[in-house]
N, C-alpha and C. Protein backbone atom coordinates (compact mmCIF):
# COMPACT_ATOMS: atom_id res chain seq x y z
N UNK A 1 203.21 -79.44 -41.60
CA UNK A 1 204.61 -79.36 -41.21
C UNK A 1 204.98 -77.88 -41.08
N UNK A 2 205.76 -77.25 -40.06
CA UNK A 2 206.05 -76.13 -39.62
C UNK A 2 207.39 -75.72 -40.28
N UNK A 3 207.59 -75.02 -40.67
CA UNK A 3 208.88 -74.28 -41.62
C UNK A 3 210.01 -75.06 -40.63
N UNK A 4 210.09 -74.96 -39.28
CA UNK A 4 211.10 -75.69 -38.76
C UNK A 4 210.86 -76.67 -38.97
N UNK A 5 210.28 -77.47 -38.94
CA UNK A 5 210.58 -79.06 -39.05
C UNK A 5 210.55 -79.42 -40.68
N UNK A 6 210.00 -78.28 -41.46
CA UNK A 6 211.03 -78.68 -42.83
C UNK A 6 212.36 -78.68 -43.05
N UNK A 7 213.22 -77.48 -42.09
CA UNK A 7 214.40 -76.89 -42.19
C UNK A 7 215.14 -78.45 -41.54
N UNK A 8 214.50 -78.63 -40.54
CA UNK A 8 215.10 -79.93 -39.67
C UNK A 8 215.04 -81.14 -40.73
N UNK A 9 214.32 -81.47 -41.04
CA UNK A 9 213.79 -82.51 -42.12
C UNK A 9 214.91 -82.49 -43.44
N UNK A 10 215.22 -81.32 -44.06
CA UNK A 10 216.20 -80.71 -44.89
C UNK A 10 217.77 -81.08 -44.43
N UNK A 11 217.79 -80.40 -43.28
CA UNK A 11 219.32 -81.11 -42.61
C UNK A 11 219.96 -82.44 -42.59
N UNK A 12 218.67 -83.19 -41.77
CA UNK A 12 218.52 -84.51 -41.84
C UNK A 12 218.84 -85.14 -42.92
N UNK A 13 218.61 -84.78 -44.49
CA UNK A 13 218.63 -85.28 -45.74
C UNK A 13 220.00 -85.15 -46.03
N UNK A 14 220.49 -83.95 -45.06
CA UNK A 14 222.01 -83.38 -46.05
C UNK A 14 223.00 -84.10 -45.09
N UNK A 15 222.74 -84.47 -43.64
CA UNK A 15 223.58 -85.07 -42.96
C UNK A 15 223.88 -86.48 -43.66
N UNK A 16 222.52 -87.25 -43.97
CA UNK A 16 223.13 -88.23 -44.62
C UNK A 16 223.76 -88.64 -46.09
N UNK A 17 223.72 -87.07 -46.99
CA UNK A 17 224.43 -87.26 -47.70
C UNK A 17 225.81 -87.30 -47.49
N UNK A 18 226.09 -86.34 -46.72
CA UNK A 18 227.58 -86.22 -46.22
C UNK A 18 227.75 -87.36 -45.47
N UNK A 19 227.45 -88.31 -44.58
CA UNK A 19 227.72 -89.57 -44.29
C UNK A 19 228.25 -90.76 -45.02
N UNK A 20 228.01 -90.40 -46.14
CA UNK A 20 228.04 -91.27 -47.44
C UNK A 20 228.77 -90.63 -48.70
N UNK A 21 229.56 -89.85 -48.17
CA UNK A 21 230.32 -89.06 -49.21
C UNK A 21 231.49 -89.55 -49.29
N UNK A 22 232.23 -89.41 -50.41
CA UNK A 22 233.63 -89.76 -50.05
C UNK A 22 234.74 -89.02 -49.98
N UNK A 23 234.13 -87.63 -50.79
CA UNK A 23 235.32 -86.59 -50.95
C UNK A 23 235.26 -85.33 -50.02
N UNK A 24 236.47 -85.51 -48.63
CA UNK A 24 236.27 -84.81 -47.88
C UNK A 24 235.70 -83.75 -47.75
N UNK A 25 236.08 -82.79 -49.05
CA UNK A 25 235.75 -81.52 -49.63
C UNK A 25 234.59 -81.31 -49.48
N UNK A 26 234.01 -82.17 -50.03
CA UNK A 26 232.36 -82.41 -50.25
C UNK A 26 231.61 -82.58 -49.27
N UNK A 27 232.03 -83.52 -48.40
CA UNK A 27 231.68 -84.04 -47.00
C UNK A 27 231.62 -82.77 -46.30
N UNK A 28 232.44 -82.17 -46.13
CA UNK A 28 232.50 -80.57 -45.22
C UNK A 28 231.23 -79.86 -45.91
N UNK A 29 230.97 -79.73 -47.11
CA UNK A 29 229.70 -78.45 -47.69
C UNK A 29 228.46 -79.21 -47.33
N UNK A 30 228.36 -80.44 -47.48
CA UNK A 30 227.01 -80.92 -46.46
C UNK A 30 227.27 -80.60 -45.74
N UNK A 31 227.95 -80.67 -45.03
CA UNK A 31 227.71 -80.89 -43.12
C UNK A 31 227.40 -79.48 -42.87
N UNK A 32 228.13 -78.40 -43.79
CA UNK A 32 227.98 -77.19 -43.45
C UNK A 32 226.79 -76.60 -43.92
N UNK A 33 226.26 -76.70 -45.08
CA UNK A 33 225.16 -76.87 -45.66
C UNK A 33 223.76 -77.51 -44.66
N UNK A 34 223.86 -78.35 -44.04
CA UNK A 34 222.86 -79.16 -42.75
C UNK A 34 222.98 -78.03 -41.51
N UNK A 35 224.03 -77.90 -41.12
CA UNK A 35 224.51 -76.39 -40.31
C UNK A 35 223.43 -75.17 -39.98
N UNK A 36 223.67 -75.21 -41.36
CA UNK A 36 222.74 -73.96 -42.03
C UNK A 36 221.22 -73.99 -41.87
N UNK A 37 220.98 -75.02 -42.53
CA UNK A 37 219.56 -75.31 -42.19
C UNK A 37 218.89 -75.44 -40.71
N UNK A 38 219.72 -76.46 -39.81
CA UNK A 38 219.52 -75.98 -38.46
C UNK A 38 219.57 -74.88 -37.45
N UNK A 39 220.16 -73.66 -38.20
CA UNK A 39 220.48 -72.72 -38.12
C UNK A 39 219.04 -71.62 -38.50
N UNK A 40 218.70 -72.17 -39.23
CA UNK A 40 217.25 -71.58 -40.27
C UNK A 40 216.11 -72.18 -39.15
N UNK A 41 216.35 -73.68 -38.71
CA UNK A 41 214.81 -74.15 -38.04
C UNK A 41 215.02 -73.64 -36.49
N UNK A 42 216.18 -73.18 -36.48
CA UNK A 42 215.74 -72.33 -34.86
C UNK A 42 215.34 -71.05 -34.99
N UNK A 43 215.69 -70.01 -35.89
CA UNK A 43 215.32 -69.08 -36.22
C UNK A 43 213.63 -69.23 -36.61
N UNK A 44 213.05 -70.30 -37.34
CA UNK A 44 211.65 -70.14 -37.44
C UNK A 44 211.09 -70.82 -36.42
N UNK A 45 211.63 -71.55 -35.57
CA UNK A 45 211.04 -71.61 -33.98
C UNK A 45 210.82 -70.58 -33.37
N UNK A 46 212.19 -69.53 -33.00
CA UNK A 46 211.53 -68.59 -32.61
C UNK A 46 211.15 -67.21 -33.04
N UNK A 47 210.99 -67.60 -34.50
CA UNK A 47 209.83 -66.48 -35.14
C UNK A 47 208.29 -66.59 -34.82
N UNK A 48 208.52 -68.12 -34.53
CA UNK A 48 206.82 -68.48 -34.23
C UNK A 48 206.66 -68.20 -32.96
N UNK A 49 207.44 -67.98 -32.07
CA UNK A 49 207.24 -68.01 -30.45
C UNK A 49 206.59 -66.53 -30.58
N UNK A 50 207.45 -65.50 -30.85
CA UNK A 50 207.42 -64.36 -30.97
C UNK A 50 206.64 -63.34 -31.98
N UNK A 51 205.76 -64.43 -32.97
CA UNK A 51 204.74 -64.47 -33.97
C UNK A 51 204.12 -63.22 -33.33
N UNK A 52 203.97 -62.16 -34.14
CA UNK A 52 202.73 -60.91 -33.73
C UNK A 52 202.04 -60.76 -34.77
N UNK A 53 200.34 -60.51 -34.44
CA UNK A 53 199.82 -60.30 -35.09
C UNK A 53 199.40 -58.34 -34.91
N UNK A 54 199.30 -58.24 -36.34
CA UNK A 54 199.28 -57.01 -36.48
C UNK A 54 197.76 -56.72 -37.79
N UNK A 55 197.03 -55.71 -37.04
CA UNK A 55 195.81 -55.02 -37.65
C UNK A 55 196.48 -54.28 -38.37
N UNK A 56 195.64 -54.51 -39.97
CA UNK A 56 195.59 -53.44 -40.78
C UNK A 56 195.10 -51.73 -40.29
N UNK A 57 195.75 -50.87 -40.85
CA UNK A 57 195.19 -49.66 -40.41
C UNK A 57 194.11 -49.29 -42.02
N UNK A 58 192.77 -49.01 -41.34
CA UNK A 58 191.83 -49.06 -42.42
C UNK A 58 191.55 -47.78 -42.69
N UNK A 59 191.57 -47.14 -44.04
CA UNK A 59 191.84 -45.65 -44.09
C UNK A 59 190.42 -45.41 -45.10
N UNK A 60 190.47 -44.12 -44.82
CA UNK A 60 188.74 -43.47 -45.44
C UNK A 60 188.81 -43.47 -47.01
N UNK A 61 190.32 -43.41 -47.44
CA UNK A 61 190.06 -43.14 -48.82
C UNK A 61 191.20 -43.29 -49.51
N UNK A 62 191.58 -43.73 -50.31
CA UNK A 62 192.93 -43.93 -51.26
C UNK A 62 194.09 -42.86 -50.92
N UNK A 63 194.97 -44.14 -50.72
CA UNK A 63 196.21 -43.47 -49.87
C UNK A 63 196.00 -42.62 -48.65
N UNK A 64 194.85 -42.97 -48.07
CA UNK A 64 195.11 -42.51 -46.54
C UNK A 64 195.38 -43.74 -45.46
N UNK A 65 195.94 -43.09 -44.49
CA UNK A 65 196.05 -44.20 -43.90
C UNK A 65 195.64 -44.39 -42.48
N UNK A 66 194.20 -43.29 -42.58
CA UNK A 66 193.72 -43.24 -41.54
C UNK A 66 193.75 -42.23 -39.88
N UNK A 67 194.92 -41.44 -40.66
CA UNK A 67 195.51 -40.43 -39.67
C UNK A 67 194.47 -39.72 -39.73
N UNK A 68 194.91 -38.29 -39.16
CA UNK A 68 193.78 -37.20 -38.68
C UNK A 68 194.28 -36.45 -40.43
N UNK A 69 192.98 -35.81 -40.88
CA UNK A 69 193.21 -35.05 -42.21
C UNK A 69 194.23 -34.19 -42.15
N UNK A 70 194.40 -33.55 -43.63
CA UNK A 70 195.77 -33.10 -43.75
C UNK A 70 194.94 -31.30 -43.63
């Protein structure tokens, strides 16, 4: 399962608590709360689109980091 479709999966759980709520108050912090989370699984959609991979820089000797010597 992909961080988004946990976030989605998460919402899903909170929509139907708030479906089944009775105290308006309450009803609003799910819904807003589910909000949120859908809010979170598009953001790790397109973290994954835009996913870069990045090489270590491999250095000659403790605390270098591979530049030209000092």
């Amino acid at each position: 399962m992909t961080p988004a479709d946990h976030y989605k999966k998460l919402a899903a759980q909170l929509q139907a608590k708030a479906r089944v709520e009775e105290s308006p108050d309450l009803r609003a912090e799910w819904n807003h709360l589910a909000r949120s989370y859908l809010r979170l699984a598009e953001q790790a959609e397109r973290n994954h689109r835009t996913d870069s991979r990045y090489e270590p820089i491999l250095g000659r000797g403790r605390g270098d980091l591979g530049g030209e010597p000092a």
